[in-house]
Protein backbone atom coordinates (compact mmCIF):
# COMPACT_ATOMS: atom_id res chain seq x y z
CA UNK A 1 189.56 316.10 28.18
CA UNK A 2 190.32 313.35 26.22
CA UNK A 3 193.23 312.74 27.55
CA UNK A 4 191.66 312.46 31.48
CA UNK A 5 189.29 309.81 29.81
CA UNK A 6 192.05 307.70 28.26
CA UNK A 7 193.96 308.11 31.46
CA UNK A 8 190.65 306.85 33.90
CA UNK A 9 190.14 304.06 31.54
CA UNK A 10 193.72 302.83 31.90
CA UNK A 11 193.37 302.94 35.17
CA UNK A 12 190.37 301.11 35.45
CA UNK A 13 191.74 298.35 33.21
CA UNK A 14 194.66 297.84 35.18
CA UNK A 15 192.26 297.58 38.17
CA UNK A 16 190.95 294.74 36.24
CA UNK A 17 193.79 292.86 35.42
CA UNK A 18 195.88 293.18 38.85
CA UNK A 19 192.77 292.70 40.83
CA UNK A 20 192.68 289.19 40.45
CA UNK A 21 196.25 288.53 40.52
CA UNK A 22 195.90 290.01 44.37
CA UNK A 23 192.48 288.61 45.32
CA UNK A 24 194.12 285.02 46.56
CA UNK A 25 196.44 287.06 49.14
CA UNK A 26 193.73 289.30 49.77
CA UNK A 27 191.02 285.99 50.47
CA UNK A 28 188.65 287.56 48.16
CA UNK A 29 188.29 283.76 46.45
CA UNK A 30 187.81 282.11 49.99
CA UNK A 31 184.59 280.81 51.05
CA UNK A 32 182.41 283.09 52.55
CA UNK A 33 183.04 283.66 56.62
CA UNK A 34 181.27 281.83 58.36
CA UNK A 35 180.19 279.39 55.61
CA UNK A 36 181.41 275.15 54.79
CA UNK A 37 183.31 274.87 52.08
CA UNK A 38 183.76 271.41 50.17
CA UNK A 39 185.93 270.32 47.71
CA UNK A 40 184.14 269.74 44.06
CA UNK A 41 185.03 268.98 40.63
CA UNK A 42 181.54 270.13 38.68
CA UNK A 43 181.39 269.19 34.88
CA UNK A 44 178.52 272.05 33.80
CA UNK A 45 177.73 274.03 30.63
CA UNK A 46 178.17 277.90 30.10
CA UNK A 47 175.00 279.37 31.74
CA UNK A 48 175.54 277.09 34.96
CA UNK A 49 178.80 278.37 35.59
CA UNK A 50 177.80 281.68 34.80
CA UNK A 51 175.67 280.77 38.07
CA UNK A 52 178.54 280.66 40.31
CA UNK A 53 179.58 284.08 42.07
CA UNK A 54 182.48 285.50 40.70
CA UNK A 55 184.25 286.02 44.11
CA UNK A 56 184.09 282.18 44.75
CA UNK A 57 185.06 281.40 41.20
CA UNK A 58 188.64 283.55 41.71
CA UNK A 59 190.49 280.28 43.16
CA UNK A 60 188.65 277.39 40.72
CA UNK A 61 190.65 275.89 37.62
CA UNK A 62 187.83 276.36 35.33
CA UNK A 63 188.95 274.38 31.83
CA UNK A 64 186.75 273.76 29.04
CA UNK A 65 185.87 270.00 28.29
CA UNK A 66 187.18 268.15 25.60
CA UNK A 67 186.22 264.49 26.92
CA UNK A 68 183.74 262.32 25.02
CA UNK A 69 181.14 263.05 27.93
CA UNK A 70 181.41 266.63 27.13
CA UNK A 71 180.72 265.85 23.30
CA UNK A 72 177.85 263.63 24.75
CA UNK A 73 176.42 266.72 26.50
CA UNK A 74 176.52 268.89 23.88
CA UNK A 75 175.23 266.58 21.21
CA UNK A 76 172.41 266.29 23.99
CA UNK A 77 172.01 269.78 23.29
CA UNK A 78 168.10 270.86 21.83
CA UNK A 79 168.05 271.68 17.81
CA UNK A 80 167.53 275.92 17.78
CA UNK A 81 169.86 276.44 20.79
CA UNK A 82 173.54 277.96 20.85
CA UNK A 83 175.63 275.14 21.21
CA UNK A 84 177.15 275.36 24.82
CA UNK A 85 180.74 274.90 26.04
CA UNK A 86 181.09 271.95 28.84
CA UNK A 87 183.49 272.91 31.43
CA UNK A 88 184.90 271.55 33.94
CA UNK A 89 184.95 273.14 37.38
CA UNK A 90 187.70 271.85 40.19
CA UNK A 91 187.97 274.04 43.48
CA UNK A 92 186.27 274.57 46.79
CA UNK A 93 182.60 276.29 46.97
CA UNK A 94 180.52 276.96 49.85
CA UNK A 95 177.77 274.87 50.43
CA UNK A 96 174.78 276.95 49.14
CA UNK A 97 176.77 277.90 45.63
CA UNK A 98 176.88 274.00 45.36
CA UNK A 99 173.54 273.22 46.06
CA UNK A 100 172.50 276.44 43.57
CA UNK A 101 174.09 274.85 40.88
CA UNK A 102 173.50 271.31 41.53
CA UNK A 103 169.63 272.89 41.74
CA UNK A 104 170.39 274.76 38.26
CA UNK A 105 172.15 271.40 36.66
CA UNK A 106 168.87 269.67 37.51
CA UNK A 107 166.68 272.55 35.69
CA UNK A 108 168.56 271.31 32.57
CA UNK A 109 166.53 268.59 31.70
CA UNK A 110 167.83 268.04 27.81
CA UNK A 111 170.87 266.71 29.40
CA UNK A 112 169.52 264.05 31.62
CA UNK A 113 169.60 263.70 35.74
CA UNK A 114 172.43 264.70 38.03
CA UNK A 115 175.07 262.61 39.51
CA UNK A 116 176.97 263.48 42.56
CA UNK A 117 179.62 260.90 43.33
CA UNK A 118 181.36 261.87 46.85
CA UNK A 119 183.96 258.63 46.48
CA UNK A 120 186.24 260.64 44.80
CA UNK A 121 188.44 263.24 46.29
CA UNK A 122 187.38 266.11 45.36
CA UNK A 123 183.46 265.16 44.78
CA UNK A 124 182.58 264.89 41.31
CA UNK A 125 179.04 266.85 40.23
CA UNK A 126 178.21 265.84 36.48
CA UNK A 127 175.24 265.46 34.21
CA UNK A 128 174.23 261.48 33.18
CA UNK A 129 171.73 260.43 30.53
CA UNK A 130 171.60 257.31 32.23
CA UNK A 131 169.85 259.21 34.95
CA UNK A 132 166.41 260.94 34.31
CA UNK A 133 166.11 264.49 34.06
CA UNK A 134 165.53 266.08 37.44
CA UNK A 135 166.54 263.22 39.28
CA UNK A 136 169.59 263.39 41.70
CA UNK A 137 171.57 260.00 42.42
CA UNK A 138 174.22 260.59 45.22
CA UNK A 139 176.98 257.76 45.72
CA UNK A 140 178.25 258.44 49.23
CA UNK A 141 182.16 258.07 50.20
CA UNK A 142 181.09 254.41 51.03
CA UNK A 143 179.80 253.60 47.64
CA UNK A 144 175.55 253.41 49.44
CA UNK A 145 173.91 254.76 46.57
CA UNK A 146 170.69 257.09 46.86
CA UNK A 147 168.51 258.84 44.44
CA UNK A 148 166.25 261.48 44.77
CA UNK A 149 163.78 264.40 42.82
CA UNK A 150 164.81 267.31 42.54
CA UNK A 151 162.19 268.43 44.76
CA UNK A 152 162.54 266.20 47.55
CA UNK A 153 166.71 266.44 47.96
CA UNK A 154 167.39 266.21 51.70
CA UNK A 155 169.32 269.95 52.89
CA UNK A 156 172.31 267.65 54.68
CA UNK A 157 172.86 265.48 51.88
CA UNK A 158 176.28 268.26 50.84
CA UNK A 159 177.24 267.98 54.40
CA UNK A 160 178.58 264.19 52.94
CA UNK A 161 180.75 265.62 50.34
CA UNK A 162 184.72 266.06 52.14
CA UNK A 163 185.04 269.13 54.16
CA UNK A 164 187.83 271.51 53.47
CA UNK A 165 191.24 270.72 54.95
């Protein structure tokens, strides 16, 4: 008996562990059929990223952030809460995952407003002090700047971030 539970337990782990060596040949990390996808690089903490679906997180570089605006976020960070890990999030998402989390980034008031600079190849999604909390300001690929609440963000405004290849 013992031995059949050892045995389905290896089994399941190596399930686990070849699974997402496979999933990129298998388009399990793809964008969802029939969605957009755009290419972002998101600098969020541990519970936004924890946001993002795990089958559209199998083909991001996810690396934790070491940069001074990292340390700026986390110093941001209220007394009484876990300090959080800043991260930094480079890959293609659909369009509703992105708007999710730039929706969730915005809920996180303690670290100021939201900017979303679409100059850059791939888009770069980041919390700013110098912005106030739940406030979006978008840069567009021609540098036209535009800022808006969080409750009054335009649907389209993604559709301005470079499509997919």
């Amino acid at each position: 008996m013992a031995n059949q539970v050892g045995l389905r337990a290896r089994r399941a782990l190596l399930k686990w562990a070849i699974l997402p060596l496979l999933a990129p040949s298998l388009c399990i990390g793809a964008v969802p059929p029939g969605q957009e996808g755009r290419q972002v690089r998101i600098r969020l903490d541990d519970g936004t990223l924890q946001r993002i679906p795990g089958d559209e997180r199998v083909d991001l570089t996810i690396s934790a952030d070491n940069s001074s605006s990292a340390k700026a976020l986390i110093a941001a960070t209220p007394p009484g809460r876990a300090v959080p890990v800043i991260y930094i999030v480079i890959g293609v998402l659909s369009i509703p995952v992105i708007w999710d989390t730039v929706r969730e980034m915005l809920r996180r008031d303690n670290y100021g407003g939201v900017l979303l600079d679409a100059r850059p190849s791939p888009a770069l999604v980041t919390h700013d002090k110098a912005i106030p909390a739940d406030t979006l300001l978008f840069i567009a690929p021609d540098g036209h700047t535009d800022r808006y609440l969080s409750r009054n963000i335009p649907e389209d405004l993604l559709l301005k971030i470079a499509k997919v290849r």
